[in-house]
C-alpha atoms as a PDB file:
ATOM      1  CA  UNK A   1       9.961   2.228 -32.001  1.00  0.00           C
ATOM      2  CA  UNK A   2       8.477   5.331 -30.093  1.00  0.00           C
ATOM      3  CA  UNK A   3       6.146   3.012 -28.676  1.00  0.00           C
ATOM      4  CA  UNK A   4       8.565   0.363 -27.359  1.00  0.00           C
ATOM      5  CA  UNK A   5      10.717   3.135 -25.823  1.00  0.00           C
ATOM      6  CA  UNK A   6       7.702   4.857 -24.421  1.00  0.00           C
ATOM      7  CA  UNK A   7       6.488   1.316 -22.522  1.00  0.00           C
ATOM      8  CA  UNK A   8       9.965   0.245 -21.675  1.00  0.00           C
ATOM      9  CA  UNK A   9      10.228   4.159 -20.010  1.00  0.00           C
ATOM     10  CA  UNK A  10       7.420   3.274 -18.282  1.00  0.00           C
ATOM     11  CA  UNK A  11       7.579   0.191 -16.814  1.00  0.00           C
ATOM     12  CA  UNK A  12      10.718   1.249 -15.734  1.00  0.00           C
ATOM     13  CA  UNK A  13       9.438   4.350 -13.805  1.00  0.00           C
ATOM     14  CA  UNK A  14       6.948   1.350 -12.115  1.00  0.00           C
ATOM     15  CA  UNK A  15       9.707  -0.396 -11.068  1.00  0.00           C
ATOM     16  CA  UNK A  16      11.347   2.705  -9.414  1.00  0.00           C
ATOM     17  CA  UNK A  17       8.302   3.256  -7.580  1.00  0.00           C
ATOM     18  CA  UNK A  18       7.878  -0.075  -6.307  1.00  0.00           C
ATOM     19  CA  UNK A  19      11.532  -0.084  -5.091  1.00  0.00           C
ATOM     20  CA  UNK A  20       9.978   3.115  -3.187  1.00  0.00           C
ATOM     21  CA  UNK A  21       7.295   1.394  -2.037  1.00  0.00           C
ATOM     22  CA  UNK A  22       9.207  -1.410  -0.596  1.00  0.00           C
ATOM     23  CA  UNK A  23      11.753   1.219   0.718  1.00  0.00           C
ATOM     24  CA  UNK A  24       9.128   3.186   2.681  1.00  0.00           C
ATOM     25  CA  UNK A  25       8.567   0.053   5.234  1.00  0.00           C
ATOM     26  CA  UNK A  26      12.209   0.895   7.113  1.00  0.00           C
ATOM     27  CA  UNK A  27      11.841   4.301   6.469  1.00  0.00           C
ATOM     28  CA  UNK A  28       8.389   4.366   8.622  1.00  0.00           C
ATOM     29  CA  UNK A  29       9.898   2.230  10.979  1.00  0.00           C
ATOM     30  CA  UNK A  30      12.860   4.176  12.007  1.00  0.00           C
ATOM     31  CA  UNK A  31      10.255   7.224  12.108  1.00  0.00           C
ATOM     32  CA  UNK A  32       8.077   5.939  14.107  1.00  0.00           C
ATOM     33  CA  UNK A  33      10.769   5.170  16.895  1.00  0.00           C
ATOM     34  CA  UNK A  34      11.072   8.667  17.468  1.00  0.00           C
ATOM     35  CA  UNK A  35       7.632  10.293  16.859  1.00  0.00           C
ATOM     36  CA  UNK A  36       4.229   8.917  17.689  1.00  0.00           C
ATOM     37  CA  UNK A  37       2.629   6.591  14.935  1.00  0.00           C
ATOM     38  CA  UNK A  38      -0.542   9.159  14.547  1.00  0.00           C
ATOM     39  CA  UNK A  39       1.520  12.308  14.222  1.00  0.00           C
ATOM     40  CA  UNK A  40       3.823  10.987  11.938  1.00  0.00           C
ATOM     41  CA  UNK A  41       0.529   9.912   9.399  1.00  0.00           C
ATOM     42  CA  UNK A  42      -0.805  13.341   9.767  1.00  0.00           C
ATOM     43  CA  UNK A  43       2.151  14.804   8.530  1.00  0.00           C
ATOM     44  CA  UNK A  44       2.696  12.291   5.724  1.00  0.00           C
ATOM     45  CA  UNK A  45      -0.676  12.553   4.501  1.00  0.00           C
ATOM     46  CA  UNK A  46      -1.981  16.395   4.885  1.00  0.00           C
ATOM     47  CA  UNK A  47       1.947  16.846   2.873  1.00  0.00           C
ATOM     48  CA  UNK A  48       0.681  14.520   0.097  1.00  0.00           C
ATOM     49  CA  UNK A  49      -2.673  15.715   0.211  1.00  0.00           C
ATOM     50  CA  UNK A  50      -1.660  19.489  -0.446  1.00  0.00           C
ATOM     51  CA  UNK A  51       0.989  18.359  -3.286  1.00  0.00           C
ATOM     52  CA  UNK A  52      -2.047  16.271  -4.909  1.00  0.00           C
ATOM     53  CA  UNK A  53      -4.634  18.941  -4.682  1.00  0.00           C
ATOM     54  CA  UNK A  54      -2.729  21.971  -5.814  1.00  0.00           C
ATOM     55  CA  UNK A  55      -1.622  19.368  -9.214  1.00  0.00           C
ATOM     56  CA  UNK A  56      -5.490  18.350  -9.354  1.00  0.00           C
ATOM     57  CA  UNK A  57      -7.475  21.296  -7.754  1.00  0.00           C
ATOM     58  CA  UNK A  58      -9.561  21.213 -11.340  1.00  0.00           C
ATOM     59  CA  UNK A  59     -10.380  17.701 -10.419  1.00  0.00           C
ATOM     60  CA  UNK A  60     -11.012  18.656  -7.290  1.00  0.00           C
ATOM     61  CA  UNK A  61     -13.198  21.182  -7.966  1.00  0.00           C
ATOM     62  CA  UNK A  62     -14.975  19.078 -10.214  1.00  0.00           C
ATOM     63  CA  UNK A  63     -16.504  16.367  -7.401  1.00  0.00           C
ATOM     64  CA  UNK A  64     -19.555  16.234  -7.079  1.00  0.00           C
ATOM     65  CA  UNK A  65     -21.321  15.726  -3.409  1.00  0.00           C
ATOM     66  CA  UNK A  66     -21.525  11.793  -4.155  1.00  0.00           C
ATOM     67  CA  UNK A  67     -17.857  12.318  -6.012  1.00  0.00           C
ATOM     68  CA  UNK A  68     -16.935  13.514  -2.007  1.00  0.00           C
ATOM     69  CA  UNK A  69     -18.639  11.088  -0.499  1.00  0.00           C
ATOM     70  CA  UNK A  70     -16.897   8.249  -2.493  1.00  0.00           C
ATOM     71  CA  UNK A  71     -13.726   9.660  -1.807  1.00  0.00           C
ATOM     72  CA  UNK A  72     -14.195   9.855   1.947  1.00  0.00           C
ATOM     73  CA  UNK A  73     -15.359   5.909   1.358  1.00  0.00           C
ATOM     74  CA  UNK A  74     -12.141   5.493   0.096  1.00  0.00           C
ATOM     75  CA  UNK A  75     -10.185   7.312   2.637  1.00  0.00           C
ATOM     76  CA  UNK A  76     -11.830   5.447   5.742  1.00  0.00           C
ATOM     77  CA  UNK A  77     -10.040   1.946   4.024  1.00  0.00           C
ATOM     78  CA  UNK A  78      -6.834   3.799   3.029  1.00  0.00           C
ATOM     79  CA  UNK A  79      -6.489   5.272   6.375  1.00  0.00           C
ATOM     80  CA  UNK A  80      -7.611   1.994   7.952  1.00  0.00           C
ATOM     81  CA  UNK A  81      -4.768   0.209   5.836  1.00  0.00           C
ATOM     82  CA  UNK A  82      -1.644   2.819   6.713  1.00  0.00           C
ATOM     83  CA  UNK A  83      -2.966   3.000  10.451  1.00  0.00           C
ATOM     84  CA  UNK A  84      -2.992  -0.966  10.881  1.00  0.00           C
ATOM     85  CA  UNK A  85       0.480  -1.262   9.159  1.00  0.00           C
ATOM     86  CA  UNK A  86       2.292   1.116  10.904  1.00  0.00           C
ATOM     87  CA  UNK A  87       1.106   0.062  14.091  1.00  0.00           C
ATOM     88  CA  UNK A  88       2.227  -2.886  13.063  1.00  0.00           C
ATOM     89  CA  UNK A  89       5.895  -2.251  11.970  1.00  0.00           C
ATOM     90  CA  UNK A  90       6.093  -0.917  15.534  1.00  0.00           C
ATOM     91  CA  UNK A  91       6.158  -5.219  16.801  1.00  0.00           C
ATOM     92  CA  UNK A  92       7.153  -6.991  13.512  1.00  0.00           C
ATOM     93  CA  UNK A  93       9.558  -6.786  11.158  1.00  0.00           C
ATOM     94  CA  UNK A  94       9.907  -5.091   7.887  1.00  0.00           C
ATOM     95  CA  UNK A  95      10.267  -8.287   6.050  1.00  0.00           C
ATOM     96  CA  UNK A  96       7.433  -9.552   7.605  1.00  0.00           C
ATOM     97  CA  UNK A  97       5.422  -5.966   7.309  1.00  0.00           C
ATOM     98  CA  UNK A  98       6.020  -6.237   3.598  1.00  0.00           C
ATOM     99  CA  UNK A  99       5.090  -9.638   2.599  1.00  0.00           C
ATOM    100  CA  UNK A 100       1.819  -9.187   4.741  1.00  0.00           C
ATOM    101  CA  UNK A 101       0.473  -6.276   3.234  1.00  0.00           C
ATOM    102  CA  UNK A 102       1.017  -7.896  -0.496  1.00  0.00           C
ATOM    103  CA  UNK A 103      -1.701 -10.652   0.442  1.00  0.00           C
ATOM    104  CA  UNK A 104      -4.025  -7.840  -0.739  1.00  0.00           C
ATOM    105  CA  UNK A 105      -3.427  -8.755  -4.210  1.00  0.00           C
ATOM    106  CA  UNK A 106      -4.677 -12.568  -3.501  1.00  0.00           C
ATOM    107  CA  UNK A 107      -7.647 -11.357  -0.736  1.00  0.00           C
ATOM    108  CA  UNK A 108      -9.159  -9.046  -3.600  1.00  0.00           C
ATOM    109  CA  UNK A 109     -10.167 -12.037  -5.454  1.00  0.00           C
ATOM    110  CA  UNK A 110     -10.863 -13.964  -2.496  1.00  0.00           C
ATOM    111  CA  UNK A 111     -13.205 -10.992  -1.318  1.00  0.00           C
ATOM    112  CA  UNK A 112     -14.504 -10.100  -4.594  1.00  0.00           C
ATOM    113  CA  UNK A 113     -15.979 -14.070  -4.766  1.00  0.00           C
ATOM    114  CA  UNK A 114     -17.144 -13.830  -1.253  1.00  0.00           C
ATOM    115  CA  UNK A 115     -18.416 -10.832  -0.872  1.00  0.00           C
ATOM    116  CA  UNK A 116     -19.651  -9.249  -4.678  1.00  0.00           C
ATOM    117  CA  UNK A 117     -20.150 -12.784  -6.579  1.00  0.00           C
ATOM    118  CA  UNK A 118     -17.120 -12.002  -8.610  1.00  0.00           C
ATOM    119  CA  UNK A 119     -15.892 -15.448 -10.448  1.00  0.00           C
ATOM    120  CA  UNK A 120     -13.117 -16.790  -9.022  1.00  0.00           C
ATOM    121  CA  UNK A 121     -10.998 -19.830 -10.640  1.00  0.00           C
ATOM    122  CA  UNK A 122      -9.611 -22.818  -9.136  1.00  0.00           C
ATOM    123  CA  UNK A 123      -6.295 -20.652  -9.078  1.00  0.00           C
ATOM    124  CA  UNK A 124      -7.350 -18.236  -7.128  1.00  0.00           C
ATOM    125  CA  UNK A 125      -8.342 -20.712  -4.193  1.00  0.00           C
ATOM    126  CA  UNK A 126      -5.028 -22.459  -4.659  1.00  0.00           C
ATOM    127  CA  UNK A 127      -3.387 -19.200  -4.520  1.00  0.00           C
ATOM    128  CA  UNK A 128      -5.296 -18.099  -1.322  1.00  0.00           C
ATOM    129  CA  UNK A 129      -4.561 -21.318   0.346  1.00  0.00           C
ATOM    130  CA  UNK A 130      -0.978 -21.070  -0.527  1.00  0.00           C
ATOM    131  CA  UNK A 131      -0.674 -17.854   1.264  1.00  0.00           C
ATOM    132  CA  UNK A 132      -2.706 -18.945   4.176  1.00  0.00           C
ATOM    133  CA  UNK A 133       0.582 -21.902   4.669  1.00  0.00           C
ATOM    134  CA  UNK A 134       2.801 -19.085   3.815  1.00  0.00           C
ATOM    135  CA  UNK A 135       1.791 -16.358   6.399  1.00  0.00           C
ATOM    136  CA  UNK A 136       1.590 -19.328   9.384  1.00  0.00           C
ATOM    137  CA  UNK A 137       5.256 -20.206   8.103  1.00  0.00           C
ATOM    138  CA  UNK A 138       5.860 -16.784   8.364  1.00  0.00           C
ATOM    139  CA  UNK A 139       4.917 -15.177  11.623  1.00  0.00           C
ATOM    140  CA  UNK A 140       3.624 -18.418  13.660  1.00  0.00           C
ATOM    141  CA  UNK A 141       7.247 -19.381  14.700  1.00  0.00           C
ATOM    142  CA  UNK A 142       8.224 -15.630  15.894  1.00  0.00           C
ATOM    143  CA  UNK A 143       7.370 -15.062  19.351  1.00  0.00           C
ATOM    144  CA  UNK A 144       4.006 -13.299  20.406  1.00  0.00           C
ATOM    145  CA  UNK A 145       4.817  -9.879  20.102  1.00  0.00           C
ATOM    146  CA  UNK A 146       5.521 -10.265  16.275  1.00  0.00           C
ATOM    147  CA  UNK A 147       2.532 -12.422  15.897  1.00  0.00           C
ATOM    148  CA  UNK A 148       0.372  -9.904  17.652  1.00  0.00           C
ATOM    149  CA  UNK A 149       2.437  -7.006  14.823  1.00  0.00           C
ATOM    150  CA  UNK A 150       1.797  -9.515  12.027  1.00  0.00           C
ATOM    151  CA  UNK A 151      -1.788  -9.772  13.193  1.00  0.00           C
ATOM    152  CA  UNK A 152      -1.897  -6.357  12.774  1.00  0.00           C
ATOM    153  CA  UNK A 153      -0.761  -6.009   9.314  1.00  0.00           C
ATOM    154  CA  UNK A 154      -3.108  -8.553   8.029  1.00  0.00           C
ATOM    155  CA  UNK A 155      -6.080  -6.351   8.917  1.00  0.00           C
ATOM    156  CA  UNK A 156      -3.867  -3.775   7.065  1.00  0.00           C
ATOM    157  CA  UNK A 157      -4.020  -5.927   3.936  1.00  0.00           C
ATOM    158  CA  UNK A 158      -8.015  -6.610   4.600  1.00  0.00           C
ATOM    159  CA  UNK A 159      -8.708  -3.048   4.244  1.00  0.00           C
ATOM    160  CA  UNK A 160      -6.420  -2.455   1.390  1.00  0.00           C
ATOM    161  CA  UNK A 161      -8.460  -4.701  -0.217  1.00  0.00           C
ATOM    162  CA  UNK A 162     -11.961  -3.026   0.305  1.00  0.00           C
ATOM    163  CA  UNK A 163      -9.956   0.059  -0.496  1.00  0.00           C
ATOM    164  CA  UNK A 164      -9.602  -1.704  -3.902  1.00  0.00           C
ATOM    165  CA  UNK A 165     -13.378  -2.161  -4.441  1.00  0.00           C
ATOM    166  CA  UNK A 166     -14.197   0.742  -3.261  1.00  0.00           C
ATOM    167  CA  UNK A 167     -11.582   2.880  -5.731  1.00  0.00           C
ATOM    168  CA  UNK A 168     -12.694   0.200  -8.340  1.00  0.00           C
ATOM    169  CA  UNK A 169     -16.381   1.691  -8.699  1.00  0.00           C
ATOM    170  CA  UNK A 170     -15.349   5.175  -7.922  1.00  0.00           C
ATOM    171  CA  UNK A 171     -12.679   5.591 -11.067  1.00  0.00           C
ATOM    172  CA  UNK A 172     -15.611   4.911 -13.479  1.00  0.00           C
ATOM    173  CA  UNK A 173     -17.788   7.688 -12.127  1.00  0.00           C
ATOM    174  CA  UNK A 174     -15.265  10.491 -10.865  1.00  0.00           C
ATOM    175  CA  UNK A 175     -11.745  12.306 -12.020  1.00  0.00           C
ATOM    176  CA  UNK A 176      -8.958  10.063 -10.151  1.00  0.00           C
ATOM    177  CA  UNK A 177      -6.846  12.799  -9.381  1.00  0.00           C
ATOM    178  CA  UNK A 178      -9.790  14.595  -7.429  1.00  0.00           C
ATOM    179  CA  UNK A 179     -10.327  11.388  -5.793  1.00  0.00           C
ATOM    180  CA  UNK A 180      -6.734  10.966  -4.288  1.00  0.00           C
ATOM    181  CA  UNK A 181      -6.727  14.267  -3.142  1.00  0.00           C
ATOM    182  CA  UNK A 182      -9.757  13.742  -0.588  1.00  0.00           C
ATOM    183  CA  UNK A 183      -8.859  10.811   0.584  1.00  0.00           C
ATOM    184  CA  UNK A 184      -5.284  11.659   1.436  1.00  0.00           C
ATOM    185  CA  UNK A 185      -6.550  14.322   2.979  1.00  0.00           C
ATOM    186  CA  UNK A 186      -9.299  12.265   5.059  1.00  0.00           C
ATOM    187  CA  UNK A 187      -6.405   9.848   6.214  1.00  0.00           C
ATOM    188  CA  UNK A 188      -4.331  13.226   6.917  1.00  0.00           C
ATOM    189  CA  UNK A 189      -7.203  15.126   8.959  1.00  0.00           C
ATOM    190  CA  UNK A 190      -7.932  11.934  10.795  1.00  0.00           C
ATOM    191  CA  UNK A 191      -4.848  11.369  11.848  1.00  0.00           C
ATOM    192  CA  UNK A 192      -4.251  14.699  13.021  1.00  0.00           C
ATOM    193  CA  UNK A 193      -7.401  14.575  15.092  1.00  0.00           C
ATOM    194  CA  UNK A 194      -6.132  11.547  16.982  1.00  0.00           C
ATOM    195  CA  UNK A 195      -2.707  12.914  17.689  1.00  0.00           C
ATOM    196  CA  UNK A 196      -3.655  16.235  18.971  1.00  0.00           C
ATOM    197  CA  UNK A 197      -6.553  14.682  20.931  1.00  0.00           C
ATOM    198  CA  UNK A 198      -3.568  12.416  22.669  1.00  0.00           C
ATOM    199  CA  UNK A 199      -1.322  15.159  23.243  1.00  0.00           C
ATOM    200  CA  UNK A 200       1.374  13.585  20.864  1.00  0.00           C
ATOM    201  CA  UNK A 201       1.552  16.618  18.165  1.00  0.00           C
ATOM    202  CA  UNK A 202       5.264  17.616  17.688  1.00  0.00           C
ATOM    203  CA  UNK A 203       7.286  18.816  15.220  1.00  0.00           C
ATOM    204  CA  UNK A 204       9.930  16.271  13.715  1.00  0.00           C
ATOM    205  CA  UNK A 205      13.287  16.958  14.893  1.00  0.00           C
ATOM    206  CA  UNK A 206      15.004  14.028  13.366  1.00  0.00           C
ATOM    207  CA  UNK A 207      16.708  13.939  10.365  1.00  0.00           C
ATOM    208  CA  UNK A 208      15.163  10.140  10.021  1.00  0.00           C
ATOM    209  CA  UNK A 209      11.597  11.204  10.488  1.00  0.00           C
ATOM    210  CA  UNK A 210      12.359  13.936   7.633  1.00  0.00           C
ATOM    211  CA  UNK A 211      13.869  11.657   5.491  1.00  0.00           C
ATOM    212  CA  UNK A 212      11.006   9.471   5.942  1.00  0.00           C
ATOM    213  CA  UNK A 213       8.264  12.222   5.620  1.00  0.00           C
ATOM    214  CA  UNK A 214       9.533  13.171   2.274  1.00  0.00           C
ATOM    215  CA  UNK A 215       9.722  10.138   0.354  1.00  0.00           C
ATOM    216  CA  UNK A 216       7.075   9.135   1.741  1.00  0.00           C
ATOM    217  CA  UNK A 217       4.930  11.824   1.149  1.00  0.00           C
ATOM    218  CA  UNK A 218       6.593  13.368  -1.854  1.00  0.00           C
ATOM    219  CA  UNK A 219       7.711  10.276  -3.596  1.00  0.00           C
ATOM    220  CA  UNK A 220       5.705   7.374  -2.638  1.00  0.00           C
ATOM    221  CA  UNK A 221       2.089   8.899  -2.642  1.00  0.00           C
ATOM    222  CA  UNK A 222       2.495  12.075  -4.695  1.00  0.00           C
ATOM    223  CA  UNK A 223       4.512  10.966  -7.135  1.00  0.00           C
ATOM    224  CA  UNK A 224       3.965   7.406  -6.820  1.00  0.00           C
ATOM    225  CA  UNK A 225       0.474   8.363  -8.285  1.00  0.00           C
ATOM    226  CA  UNK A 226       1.249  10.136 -10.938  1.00  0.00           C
ATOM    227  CA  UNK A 227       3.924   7.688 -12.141  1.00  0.00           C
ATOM    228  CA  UNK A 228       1.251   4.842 -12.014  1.00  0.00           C
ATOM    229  CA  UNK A 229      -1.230   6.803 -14.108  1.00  0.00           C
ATOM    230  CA  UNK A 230       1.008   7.499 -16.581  1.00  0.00           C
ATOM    231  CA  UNK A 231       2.663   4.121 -16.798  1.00  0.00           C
ATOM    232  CA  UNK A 232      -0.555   2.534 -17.232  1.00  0.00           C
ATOM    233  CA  UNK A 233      -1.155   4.412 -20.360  1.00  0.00           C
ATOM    234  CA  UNK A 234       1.506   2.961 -22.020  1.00  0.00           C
ATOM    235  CA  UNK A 235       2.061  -0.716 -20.192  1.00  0.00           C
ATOM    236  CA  UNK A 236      -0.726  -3.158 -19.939  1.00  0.00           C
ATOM    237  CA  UNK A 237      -2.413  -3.638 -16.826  1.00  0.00           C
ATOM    238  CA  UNK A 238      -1.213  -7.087 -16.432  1.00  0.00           C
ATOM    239  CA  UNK A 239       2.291  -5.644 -16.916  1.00  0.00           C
ATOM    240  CA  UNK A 240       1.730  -2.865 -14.308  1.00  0.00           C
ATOM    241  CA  UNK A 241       0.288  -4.995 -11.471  1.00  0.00           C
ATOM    242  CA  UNK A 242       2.897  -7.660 -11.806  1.00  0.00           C
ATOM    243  CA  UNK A 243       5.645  -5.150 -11.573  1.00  0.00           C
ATOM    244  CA  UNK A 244       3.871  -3.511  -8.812  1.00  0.00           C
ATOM    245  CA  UNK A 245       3.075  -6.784  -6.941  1.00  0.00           C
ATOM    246  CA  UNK A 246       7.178  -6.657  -6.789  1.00  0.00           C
ATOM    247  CA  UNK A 247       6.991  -4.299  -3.440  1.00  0.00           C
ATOM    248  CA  UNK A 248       7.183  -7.155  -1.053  1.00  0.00           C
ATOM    249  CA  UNK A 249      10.431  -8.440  -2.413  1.00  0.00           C
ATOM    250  CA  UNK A 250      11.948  -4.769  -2.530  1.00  0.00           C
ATOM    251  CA  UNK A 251      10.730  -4.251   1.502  1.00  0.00           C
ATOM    252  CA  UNK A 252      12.496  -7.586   2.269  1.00  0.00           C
ATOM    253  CA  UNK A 253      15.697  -6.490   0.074  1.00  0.00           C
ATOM    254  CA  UNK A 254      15.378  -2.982   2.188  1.00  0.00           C
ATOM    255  CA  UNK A 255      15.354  -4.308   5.725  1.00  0.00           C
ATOM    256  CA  UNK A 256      17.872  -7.121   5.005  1.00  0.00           C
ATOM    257  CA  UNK A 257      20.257  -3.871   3.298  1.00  0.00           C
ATOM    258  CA  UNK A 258      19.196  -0.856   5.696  1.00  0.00           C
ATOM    259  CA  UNK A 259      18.597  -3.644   8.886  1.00  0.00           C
ATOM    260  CA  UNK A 260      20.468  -6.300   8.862  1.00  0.00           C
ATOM    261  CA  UNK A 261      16.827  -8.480   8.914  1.00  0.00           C
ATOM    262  CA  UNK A 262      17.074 -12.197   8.030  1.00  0.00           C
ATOM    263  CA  UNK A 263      13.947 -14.285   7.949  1.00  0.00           C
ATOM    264  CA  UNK A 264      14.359 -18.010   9.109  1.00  0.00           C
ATOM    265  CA  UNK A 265      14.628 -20.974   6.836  1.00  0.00           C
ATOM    266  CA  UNK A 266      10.721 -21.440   7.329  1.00  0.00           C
ATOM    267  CA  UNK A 267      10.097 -17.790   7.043  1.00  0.00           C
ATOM    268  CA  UNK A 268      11.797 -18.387   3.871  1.00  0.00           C
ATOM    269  CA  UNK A 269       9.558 -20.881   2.583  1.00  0.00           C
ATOM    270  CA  UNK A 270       6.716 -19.128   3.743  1.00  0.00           C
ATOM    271  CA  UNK A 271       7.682 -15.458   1.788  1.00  0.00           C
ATOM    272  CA  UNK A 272       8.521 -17.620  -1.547  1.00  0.00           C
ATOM    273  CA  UNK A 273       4.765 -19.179  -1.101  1.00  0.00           C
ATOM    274  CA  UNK A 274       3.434 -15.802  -0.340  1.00  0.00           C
ATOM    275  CA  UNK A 275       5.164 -14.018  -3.630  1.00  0.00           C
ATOM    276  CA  UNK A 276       4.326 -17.369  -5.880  1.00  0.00           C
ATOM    277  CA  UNK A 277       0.504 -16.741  -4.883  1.00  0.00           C
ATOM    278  CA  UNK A 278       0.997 -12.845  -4.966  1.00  0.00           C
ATOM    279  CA  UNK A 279       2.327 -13.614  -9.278  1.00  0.00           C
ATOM    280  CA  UNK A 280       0.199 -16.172  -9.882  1.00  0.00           C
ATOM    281  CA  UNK A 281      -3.123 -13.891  -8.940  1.00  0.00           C
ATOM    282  CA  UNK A 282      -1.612 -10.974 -10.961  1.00  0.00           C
ATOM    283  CA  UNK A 283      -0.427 -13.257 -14.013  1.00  0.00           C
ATOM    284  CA  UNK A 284      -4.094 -14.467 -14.466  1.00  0.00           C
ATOM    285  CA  UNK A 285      -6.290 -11.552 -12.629  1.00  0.00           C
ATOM    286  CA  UNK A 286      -9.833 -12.269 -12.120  1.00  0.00           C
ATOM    287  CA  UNK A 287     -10.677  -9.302  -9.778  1.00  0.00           C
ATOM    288  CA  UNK A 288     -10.623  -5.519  -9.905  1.00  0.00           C
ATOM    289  CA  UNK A 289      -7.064  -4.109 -10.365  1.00  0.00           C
ATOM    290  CA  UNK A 290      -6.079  -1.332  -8.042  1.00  0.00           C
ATOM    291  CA  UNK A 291      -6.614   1.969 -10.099  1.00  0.00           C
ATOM    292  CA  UNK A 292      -5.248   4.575  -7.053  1.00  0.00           C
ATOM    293  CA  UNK A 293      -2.628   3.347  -4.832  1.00  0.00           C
ATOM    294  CA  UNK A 294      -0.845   6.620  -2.969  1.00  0.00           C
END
């Protein structure tokens, strides 16, 4: 009975934080309005990379030189990934910004087959080609501008996935929460670098961007982590992904609350074919699972 009440605890913490996770996309967008793109990710990250440290400094202090160096790997993707999005929230919409960036959980097989002769199944093909129909039903009907944004957020979702494979290998070798710490803090440094070499540092003075910076930060990466590695203790990892893989349906119930969005009847059709691919992947993995995802 523990047991059961221990699992059911946890997969309902995992469902909390992908609710944050698919909050975070209007959050970041009504940031972003207000305060440059790179200033606002220096301030998210560096945040999440103290709170992470100070938790982990043991693991931390336990990386070794190649520990460092895998972690910086794995910050150049996950920086790559949060840059690419949030540039792109800045011409699409959330809906659209959401559904997107879950084609990571169909490109990691794709990749894995392409790129690291990983097997892939007849299911994963059908589920990439599925989401290739999906995102042209999508964004192809939307204008330029949001096709250029949606553009955009694909390349986010590429380099989540390589984030993946990177993070993949390095969880076998190194302490996870030593791991998370760097590479927030890679993501945090370079972003601050960019900003203050563009002249855009400034202190928030919206109550939006704060809002934003704290769940973000707080909630969504520092937390966010910790609630993942403790839920997959006690839920299977099919269990965890699948609830996870639920963050593009929470962004689109988010922006149609919070925004008013509304996708059109094709954009629709093309988000159910998108999510069907996204479960069907996760249902029947055949690729590396994500083991960090701030």
């Amino acid at each position: 009975m523990h047991r059961i009440r221990s699992q059911v605890a946890a997969e309902i913490a995992l469902v909390g934080i992908a609710a944050v996770w698919g909050l975070t996309f209007s959050l970041v967008q009504d940031a972003i309005a207000v305060i440059p793109v790179m200033t606002f990710l220096a301030y998210r990250f560096l945040a999440a990379a103290v709170i992470v440290t100070v938790i982990s400094r043991r693991d931390v202090r336990a990386l070794s030189r190649s520990g460092w160096r895998a972690a910086v790997l794995m910050g150049v993707f996950l920086t790559g990934g949060y840059v690419f999005q949030t540039f792109g929230l800045q011409h699409t919409s959330v809906s659209h910004t959401g559904f997107i960036t879950g084609l990571w959980v169909v490109l990691t097989p794709v990749f894995g087959a392409m790129f690291f002769h990983h097997r892939s199944g007849r299911l994963v093909w059908t589920a990439a080609g599925m989401s290739a129909v999906g995102l042209l039903l999508l964004s192809g009907f939307g204008g330029r501008g949001r096709v250029a944004g949606d553009l955009l957020v694909l390349v986010c979702a590429i380099s989540f996935t390589f984030h993946i494979f990177v993070s993949d290998r390095a969880v076998d070798r190194y302490r996870v929460g030593g791991l998370v710490a760097v590479e927030l803090g890679f993501c945090g440094l370079f972003s601050l670098v960019i900003a203050g070499s563009r002249g855009d540092l400034e202190l928030p003075h919206s109550g939006e961007v704060w809002v934003a910076l704290v769940v973000t930060a707080v909630i969504a990466s520092a937390l966010g982590f910790f609630v993942q590695a403790y839920a997959q203790k006690e839920a299977s990892p099919s269990r965890t992904a699948l609830i996870l893989a639920s963050e593009p349906a929470f962004a689109g119930l988010f922006a149609y609350l919070l925004k008013g969005e509304t996708l059109r009847p094709l954009g629709w059709v093309g988000a159910g074919l998108i999510m069907a691919a996204i479960v069907a992947v996760e249902l029947f993995p055949s690729a590396p699972q994500p083991a960090v995802v701030p």
